[in-house]
PDB file of N, CA and C in Angstrom:
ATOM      1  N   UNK A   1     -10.543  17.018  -8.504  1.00  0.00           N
ATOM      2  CA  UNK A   1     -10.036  15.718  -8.128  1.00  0.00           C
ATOM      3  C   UNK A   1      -9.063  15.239  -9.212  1.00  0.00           C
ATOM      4  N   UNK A   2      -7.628  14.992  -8.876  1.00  0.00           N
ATOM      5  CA  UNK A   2      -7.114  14.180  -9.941  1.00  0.00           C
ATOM      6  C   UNK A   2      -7.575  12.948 -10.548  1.00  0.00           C
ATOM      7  N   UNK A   3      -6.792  12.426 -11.619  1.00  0.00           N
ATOM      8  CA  UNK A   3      -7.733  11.560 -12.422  1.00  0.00           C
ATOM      9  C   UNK A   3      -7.695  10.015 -12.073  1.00  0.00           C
ATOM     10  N   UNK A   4      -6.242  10.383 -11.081  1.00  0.00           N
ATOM     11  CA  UNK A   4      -5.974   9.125 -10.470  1.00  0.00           C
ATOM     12  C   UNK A   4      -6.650   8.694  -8.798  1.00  0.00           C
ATOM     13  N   UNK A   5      -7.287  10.151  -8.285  1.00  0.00           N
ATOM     14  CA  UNK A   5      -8.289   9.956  -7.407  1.00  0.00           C
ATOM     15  C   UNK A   5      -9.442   9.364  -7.941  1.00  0.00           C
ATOM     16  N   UNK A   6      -9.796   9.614  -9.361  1.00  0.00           N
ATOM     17  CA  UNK A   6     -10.788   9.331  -9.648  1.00  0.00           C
ATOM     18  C   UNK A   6     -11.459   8.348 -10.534  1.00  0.00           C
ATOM     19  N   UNK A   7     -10.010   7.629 -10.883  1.00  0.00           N
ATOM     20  CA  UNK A   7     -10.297   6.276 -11.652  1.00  0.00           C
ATOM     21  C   UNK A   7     -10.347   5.528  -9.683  1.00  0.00           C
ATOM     22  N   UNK A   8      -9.637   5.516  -9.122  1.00  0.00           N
ATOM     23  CA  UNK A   8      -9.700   5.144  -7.741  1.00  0.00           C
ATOM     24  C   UNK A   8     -11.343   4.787  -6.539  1.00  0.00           C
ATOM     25  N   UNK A   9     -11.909   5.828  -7.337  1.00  0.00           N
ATOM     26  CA  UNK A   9     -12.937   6.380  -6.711  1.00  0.00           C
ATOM     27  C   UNK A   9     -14.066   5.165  -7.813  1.00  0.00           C
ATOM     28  N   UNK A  10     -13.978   5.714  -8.822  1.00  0.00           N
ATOM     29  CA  UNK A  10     -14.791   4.696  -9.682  1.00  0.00           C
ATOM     30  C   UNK A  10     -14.325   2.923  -9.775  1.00  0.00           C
ATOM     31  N   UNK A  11     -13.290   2.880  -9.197  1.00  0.00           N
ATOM     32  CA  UNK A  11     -12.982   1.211  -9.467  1.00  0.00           C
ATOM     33  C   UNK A  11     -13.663   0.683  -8.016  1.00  0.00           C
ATOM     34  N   UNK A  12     -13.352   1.295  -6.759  1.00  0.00           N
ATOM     35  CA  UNK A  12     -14.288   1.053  -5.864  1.00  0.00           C
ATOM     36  C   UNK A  12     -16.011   1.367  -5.846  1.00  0.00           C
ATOM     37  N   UNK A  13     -16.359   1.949  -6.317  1.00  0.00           N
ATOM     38  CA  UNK A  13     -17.589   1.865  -6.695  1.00  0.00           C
ATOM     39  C   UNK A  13     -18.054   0.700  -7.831  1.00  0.00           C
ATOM     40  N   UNK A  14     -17.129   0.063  -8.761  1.00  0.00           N
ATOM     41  CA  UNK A  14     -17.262  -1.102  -9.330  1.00  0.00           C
ATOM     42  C   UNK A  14     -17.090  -2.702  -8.527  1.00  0.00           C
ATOM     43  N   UNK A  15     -16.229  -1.861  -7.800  1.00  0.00           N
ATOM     44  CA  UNK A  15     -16.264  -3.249  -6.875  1.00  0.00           C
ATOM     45  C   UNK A  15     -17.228  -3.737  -5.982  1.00  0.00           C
ATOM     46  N   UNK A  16     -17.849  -2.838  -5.654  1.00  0.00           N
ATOM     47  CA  UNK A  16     -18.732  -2.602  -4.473  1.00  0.00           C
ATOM     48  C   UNK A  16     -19.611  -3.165  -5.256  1.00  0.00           C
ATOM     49  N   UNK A  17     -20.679  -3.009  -6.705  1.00  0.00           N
ATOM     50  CA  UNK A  17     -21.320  -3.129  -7.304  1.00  0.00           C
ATOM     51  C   UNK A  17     -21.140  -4.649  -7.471  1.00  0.00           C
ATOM     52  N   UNK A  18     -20.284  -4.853  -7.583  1.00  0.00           N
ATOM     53  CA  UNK A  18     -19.560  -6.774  -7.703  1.00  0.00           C
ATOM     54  C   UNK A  18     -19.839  -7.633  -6.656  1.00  0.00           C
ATOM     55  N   UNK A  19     -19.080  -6.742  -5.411  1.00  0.00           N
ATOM     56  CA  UNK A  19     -19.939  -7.556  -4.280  1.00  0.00           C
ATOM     57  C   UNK A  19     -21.229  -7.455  -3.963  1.00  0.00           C
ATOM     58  N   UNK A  20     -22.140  -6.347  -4.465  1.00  0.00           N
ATOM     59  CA  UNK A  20     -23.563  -6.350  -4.040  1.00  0.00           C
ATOM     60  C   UNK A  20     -24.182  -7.685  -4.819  1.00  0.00           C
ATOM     61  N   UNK A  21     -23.603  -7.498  -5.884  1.00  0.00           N
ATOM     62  CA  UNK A  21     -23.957  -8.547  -6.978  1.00  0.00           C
ATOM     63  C   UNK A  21     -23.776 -10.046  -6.655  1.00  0.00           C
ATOM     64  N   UNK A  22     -22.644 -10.156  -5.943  1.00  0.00           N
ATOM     65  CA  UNK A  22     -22.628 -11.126  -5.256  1.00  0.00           C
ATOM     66  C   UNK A  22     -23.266 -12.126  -4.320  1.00  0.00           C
ATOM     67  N   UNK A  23     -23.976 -10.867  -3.446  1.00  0.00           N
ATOM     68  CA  UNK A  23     -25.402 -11.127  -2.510  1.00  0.00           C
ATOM     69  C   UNK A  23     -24.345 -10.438  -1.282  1.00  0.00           C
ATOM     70  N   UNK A  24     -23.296  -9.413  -1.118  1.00  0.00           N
ATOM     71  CA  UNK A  24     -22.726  -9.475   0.055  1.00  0.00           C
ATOM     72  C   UNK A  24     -22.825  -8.013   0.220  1.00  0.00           C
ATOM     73  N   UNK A  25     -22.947  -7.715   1.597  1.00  0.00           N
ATOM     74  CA  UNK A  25     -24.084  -6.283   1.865  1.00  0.00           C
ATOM     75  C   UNK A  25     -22.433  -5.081   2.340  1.00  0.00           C
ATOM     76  N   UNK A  26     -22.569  -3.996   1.647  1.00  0.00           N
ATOM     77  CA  UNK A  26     -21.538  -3.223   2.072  1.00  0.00           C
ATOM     78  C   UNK A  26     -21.722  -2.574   3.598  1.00  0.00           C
ATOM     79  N   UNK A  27     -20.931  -2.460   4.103  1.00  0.00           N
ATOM     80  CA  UNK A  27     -21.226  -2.029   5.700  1.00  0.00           C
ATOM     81  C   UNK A  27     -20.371  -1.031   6.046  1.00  0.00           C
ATOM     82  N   UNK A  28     -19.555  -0.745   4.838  1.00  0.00           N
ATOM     83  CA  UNK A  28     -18.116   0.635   5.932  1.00  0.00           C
ATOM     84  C   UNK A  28     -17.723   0.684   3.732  1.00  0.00           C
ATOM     85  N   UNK A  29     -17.007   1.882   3.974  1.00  0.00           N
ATOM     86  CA  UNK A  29     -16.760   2.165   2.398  1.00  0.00           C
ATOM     87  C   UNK A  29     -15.415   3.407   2.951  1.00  0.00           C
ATOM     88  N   UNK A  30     -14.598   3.179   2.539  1.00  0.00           N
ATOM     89  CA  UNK A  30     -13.361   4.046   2.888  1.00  0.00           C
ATOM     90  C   UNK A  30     -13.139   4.412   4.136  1.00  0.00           C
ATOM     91  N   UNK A  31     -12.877   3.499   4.702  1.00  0.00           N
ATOM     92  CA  UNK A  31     -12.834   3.701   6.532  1.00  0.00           C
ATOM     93  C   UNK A  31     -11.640   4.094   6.973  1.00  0.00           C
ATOM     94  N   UNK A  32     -11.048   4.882   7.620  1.00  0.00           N
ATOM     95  CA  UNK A  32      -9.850   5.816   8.076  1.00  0.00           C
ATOM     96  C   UNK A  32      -9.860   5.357   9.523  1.00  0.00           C
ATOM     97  N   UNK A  33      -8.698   5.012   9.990  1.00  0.00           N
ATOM     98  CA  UNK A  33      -7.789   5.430  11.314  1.00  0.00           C
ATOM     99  C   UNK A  33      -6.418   5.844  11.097  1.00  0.00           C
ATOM    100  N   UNK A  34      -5.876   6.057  12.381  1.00  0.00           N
ATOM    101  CA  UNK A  34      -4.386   6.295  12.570  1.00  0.00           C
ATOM    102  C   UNK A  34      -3.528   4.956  11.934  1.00  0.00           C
ATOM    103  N   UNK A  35      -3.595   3.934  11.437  1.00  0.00           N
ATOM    104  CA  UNK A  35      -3.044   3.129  11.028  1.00  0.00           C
ATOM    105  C   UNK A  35      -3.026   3.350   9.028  1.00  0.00           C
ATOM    106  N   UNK A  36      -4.099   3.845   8.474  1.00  0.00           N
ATOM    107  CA  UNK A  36      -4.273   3.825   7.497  1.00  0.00           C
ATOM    108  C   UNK A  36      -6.063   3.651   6.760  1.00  0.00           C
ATOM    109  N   UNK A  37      -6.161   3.251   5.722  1.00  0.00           N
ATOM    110  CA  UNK A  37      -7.875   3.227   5.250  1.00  0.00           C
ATOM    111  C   UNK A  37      -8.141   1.674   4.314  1.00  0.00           C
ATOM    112  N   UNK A  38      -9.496   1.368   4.729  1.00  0.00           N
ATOM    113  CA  UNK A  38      -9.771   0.272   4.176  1.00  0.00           C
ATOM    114  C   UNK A  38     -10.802   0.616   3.366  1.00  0.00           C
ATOM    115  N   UNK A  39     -10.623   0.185   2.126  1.00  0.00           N
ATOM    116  CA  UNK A  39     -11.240   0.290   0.908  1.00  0.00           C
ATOM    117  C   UNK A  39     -13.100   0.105   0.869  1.00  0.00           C
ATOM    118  N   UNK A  40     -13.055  -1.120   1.602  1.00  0.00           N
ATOM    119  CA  UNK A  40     -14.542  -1.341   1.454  1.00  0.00           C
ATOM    120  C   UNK A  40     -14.432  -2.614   2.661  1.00  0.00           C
ATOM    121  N   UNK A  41     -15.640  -2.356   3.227  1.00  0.00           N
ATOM    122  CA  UNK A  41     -15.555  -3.629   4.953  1.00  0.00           C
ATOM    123  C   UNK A  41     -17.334  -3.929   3.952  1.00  0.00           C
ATOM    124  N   UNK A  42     -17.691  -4.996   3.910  1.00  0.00           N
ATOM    125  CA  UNK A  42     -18.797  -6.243   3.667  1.00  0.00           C
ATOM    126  C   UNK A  42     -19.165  -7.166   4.602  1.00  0.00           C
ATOM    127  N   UNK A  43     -20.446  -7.560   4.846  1.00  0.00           N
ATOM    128  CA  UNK A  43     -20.760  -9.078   5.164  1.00  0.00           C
ATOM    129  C   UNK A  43     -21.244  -9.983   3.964  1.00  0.00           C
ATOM    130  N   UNK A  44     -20.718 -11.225   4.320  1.00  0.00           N
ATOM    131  CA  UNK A  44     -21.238 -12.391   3.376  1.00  0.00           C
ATOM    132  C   UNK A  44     -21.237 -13.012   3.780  1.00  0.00           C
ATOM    133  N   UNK A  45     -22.895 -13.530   4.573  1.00  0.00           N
ATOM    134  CA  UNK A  45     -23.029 -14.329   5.976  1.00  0.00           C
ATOM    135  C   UNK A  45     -22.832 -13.938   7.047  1.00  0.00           C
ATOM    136  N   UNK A  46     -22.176 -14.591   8.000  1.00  0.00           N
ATOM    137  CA  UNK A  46     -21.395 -14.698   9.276  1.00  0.00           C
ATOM    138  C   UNK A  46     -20.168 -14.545   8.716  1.00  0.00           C
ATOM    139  N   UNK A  47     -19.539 -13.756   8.170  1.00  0.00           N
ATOM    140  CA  UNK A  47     -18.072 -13.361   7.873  1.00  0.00           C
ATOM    141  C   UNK A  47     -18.310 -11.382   7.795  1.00  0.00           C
ATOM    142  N   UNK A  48     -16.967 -11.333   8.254  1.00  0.00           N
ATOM    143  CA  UNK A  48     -16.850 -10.068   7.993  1.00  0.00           C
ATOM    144  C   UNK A  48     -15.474  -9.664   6.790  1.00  0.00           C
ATOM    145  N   UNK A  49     -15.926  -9.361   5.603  1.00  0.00           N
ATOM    146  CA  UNK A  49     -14.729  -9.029   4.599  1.00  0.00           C
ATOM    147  C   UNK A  49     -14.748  -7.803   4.651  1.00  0.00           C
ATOM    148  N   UNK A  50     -13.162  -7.885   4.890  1.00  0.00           N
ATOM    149  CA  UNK A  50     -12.036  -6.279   4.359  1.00  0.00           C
ATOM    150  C   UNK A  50     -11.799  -6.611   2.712  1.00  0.00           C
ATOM    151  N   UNK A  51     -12.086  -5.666   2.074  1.00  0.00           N
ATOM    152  CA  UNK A  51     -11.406  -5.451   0.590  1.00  0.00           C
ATOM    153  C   UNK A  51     -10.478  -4.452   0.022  1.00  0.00           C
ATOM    154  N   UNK A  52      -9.431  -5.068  -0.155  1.00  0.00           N
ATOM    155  CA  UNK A  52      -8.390  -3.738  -0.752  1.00  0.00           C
ATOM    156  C   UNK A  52      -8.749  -3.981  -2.150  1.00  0.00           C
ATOM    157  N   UNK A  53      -8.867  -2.839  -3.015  1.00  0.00           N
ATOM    158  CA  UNK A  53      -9.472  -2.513  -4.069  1.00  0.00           C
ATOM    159  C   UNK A  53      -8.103  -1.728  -4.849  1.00  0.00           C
ATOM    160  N   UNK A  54      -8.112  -2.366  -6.030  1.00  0.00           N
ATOM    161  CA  UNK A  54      -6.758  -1.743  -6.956  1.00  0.00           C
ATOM    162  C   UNK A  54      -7.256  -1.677  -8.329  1.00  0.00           C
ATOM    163  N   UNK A  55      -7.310  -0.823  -8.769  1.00  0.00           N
ATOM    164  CA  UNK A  55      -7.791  -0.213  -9.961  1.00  0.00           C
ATOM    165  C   UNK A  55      -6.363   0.644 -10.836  1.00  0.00           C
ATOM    166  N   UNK A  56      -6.926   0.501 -12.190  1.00  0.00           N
ATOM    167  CA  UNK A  56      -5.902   0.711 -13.178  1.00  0.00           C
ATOM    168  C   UNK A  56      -6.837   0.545 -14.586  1.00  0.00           C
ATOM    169  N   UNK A  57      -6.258   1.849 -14.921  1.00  0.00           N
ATOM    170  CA  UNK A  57      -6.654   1.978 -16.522  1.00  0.00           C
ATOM    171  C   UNK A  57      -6.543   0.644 -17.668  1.00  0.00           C
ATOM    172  N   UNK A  58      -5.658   0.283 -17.025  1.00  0.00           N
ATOM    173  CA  UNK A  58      -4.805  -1.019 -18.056  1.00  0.00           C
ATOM    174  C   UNK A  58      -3.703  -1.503 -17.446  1.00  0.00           C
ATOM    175  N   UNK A  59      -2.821  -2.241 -18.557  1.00  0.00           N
ATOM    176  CA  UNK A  59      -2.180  -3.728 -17.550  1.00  0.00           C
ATOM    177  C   UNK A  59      -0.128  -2.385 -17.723  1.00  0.00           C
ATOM    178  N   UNK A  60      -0.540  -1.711 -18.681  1.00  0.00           N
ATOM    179  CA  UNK A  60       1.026  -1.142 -19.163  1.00  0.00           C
ATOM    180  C   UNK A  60       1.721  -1.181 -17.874  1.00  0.00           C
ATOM    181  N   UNK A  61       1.622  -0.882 -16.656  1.00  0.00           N
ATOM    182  CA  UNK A  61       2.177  -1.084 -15.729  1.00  0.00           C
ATOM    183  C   UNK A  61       2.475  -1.938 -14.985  1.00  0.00           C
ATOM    184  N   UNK A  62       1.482  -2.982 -15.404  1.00  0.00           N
ATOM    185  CA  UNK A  62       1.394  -4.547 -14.288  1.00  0.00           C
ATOM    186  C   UNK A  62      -0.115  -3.974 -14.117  1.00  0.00           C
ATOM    187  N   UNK A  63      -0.676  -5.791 -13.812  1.00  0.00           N
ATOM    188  CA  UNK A  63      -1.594  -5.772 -13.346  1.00  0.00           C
ATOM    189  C   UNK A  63      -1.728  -5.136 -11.878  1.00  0.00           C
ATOM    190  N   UNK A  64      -3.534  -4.620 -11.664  1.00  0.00           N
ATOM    191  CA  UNK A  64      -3.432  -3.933 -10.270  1.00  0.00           C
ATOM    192  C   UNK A  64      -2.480  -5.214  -9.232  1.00  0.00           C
ATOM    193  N   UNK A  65      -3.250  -6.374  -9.306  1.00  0.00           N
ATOM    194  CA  UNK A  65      -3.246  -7.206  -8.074  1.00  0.00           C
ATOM    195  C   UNK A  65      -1.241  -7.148  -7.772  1.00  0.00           C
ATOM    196  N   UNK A  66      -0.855  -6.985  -8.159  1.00  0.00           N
ATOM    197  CA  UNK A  66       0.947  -6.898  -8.466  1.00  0.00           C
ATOM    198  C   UNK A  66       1.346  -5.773  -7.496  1.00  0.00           C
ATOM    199  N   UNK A  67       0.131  -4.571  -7.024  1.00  0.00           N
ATOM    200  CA  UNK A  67       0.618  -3.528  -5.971  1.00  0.00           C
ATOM    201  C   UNK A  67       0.506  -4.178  -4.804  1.00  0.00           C
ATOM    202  N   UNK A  68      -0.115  -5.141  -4.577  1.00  0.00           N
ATOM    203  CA  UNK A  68      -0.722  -6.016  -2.950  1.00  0.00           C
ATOM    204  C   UNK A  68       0.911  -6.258  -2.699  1.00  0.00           C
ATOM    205  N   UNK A  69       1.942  -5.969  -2.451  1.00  0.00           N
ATOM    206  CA  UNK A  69       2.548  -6.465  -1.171  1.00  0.00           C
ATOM    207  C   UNK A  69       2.410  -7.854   0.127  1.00  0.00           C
ATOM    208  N   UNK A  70       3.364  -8.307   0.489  1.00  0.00           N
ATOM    209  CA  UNK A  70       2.858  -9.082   2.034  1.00  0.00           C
ATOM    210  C   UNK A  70       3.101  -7.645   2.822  1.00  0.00           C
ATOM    211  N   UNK A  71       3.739  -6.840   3.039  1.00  0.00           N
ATOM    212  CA  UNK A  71       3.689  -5.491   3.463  1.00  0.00           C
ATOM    213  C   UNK A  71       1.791  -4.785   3.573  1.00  0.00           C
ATOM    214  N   UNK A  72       1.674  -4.610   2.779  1.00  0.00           N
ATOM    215  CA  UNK A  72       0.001  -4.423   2.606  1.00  0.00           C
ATOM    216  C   UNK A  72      -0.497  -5.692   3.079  1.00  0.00           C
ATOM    217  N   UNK A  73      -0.811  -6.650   2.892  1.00  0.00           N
ATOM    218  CA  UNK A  73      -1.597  -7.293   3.111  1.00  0.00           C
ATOM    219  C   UNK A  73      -0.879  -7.838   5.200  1.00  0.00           C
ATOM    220  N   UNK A  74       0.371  -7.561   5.211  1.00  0.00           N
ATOM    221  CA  UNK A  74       0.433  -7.375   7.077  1.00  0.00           C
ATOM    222  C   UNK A  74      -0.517  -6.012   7.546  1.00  0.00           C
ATOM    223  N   UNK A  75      -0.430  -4.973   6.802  1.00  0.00           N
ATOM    224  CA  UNK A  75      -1.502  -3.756   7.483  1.00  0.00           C
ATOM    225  C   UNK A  75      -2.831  -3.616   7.506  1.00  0.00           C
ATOM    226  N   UNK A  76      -2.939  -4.887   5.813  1.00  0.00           N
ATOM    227  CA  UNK A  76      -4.875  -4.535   6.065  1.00  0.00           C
ATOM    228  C   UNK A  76      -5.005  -5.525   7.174  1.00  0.00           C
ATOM    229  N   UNK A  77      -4.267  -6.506   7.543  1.00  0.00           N
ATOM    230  CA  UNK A  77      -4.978  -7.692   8.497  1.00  0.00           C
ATOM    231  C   UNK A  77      -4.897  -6.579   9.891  1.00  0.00           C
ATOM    232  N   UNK A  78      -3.833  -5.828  10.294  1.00  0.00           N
ATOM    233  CA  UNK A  78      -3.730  -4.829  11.110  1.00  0.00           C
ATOM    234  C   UNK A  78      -5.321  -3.998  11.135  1.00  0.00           C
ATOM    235  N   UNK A  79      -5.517  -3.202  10.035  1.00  0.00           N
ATOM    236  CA  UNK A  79      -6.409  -2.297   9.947  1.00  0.00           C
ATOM    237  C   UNK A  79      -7.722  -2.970  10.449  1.00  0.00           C
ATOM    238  N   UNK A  80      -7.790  -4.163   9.645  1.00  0.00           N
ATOM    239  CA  UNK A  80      -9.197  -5.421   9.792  1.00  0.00           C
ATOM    240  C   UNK A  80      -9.117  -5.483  11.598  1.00  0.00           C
ATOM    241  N   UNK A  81      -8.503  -6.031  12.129  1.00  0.00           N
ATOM    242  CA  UNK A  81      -8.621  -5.858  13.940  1.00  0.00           C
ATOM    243  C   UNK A  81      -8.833  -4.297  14.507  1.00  0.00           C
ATOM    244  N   UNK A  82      -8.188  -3.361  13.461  1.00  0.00           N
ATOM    245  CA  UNK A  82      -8.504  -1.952  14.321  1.00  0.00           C
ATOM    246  C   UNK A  82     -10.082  -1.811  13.908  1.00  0.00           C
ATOM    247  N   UNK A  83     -10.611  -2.018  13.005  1.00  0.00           N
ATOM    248  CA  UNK A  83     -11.991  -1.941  12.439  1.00  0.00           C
ATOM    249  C   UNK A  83     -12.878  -2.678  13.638  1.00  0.00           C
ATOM    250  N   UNK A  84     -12.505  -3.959  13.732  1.00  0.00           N
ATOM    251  CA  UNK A  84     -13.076  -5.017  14.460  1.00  0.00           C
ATOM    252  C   UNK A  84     -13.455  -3.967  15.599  1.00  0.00           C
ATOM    253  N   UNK A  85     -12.432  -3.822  16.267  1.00  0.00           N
ATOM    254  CA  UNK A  85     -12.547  -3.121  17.412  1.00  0.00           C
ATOM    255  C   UNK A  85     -13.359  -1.669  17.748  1.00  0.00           C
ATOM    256  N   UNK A  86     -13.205  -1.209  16.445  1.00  0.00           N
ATOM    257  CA  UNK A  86     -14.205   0.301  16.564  1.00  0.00           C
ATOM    258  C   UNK A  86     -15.269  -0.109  16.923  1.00  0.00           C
ATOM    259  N   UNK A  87     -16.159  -1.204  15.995  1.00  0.00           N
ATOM    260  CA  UNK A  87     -17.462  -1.341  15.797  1.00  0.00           C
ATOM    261  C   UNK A  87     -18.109  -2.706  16.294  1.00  0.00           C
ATOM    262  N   UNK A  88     -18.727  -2.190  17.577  1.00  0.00           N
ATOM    263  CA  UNK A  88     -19.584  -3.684  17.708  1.00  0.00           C
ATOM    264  C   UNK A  88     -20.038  -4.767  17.250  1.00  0.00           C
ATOM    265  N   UNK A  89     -20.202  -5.904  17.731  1.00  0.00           N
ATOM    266  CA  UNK A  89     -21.016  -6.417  16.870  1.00  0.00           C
ATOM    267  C   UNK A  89     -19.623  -7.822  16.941  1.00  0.00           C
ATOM    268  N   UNK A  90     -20.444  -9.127  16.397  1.00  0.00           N
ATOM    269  CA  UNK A  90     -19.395 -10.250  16.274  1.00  0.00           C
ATOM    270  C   UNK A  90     -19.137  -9.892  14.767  1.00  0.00           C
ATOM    271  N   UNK A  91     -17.563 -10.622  15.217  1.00  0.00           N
ATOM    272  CA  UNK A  91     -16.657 -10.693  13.809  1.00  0.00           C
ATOM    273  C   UNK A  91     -15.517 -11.692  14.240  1.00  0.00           C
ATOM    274  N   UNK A  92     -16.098 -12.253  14.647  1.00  0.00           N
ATOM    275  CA  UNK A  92     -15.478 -13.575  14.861  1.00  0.00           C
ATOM    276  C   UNK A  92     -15.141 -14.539  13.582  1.00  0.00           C
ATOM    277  N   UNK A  93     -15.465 -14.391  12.267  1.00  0.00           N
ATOM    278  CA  UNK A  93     -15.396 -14.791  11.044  1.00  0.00           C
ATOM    279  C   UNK A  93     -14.693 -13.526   9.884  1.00  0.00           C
ATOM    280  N   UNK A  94     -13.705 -13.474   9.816  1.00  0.00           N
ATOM    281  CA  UNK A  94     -13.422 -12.229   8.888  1.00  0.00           C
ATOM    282  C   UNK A  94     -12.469 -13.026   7.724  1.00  0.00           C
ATOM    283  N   UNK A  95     -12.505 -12.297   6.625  1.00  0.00           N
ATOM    284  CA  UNK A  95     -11.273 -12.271   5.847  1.00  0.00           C
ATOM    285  C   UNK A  95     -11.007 -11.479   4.774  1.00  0.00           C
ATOM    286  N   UNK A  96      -9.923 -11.200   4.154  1.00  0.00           N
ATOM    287  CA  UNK A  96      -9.425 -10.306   3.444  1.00  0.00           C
ATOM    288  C   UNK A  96      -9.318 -10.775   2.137  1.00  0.00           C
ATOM    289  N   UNK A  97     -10.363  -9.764   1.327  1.00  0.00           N
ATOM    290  CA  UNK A  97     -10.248  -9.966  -0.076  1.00  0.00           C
ATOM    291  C   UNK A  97      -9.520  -9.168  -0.708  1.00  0.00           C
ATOM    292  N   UNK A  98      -9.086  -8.997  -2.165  1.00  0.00           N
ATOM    293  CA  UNK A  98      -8.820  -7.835  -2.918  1.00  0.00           C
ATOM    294  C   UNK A  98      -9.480  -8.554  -4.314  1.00  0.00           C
ATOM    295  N   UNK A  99      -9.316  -6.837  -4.751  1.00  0.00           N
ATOM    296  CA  UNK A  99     -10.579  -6.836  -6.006  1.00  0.00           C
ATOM    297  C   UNK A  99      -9.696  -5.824  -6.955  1.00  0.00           C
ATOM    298  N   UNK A 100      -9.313  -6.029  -8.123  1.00  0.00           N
ATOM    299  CA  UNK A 100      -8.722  -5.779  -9.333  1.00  0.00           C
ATOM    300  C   UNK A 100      -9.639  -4.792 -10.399  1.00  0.00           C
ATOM    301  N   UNK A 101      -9.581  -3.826 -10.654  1.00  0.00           N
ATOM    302  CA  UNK A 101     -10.660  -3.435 -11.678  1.00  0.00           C
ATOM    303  C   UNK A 101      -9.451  -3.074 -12.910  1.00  0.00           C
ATOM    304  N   UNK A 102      -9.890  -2.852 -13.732  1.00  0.00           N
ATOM    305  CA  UNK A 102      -9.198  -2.714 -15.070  1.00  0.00           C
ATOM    306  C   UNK A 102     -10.405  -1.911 -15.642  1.00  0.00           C
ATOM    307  N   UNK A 103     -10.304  -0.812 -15.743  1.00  0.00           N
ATOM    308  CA  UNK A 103     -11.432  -0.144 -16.104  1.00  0.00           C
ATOM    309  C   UNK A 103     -10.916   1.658 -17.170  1.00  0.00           C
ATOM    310  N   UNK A 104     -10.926   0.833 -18.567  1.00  0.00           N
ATOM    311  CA  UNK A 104     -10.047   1.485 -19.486  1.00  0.00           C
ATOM    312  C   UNK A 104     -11.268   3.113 -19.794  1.00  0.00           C
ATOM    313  N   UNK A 105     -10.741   4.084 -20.693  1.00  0.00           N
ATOM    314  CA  UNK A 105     -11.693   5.210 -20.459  1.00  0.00           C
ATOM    315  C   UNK A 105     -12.683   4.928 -21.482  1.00  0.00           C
ATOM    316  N   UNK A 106     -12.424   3.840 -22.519  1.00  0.00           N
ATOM    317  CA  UNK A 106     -13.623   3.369 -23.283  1.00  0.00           C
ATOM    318  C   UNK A 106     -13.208   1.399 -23.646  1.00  0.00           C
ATOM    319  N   UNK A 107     -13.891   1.157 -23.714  1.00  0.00           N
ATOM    320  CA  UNK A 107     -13.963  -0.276 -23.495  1.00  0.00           C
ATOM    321  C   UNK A 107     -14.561  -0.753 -22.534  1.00  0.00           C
ATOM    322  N   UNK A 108     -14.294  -2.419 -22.295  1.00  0.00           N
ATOM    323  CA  UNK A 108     -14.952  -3.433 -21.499  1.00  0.00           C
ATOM    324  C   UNK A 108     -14.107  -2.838 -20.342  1.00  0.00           C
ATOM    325  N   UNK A 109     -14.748  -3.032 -18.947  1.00  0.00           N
ATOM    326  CA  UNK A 109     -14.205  -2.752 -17.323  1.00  0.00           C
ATOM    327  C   UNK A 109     -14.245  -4.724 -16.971  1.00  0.00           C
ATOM    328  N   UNK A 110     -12.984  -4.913 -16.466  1.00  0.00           N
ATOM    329  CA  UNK A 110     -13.024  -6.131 -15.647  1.00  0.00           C
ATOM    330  C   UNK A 110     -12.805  -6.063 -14.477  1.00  0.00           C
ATOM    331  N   UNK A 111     -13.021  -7.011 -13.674  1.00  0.00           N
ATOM    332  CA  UNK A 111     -13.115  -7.108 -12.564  1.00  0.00           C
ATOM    333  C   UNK A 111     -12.565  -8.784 -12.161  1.00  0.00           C
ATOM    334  N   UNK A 112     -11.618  -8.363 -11.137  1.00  0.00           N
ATOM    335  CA  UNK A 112     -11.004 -10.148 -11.188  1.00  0.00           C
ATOM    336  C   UNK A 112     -11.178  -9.786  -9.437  1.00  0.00           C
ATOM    337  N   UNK A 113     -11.936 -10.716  -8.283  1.00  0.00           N
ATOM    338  CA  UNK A 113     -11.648 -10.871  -7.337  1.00  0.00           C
ATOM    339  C   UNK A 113     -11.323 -11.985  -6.358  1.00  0.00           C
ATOM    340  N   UNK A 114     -10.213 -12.003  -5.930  1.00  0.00           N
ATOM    341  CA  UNK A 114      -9.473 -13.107  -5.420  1.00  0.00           C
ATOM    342  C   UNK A 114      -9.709 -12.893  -3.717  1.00  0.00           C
ATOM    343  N   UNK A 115     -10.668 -14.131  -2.911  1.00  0.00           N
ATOM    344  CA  UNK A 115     -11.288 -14.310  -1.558  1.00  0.00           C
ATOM    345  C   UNK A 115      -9.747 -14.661  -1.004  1.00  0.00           C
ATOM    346  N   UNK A 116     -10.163 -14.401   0.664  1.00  0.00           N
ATOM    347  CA  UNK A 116      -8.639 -14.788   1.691  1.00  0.00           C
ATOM    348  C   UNK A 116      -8.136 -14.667   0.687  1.00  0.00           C
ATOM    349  N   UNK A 117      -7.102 -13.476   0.229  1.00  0.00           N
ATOM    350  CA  UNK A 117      -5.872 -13.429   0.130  1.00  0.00           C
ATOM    351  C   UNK A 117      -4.737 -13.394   1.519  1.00  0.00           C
ATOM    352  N   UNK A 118      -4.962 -13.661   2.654  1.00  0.00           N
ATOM    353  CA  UNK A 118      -4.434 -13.447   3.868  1.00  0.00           C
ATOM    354  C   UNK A 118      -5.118 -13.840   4.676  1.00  0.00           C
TER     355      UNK A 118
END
């Protein structure tokens, strides 16, 4: 696995850990269609959250949250209705988070997550 699959791989597994922590139950974790993949699908309550998840060693490039696009954030709201639609169940309450990890190969890991971004 490259290392950039795999800081990728570990910042969503930090995030996930954030929202469990939160009290909000994971329900879908790298979900794929013909449109593209959603990072992590949650409930918290009667809501259904999509999370795009952006991870980065450090800021030398820009912070993660700086890759979100309105481009991205028009496809996850896309992806969030194709999801809706796979899987039963009400989701009449949804919204789209993203979650930032900064998670250096030794040091403190942060985590900044910003609710409805969209």
């Amino acid at each position: 696995m490259a290392a950039k699959d795999a800081l990728g791989r570990r910042g969503e597994a930090i995030a996930a850990r954030h929202l469990e922590a939160r009290g909000l139950r994971i329900v879908d974790r790298n979900w794929r269609c013909g449109q593209g993949e959603i990072d992590l699908v949650a409930r918290d309550g009667a809501e259904t959250v999509f999370v795009e998840v952006k991870t980065r060693s450090g800021v030398g490039f820009g912070h993660p949250l700086e890759s979100i696009t309105v481009a991205k954030l028009a496809r996850l709201r896309r992806l969030a209705a194709a999801w809706c639609e796979a899987h039963a169940g009400s989701h009449d309450r949804i919204r789209i988070d993203a979650i930032a990890v900064i998670a250096p190969r030794s040091g403190q890991v942060t985590v900044e997550h910003l609710e409805r971004v969209f």
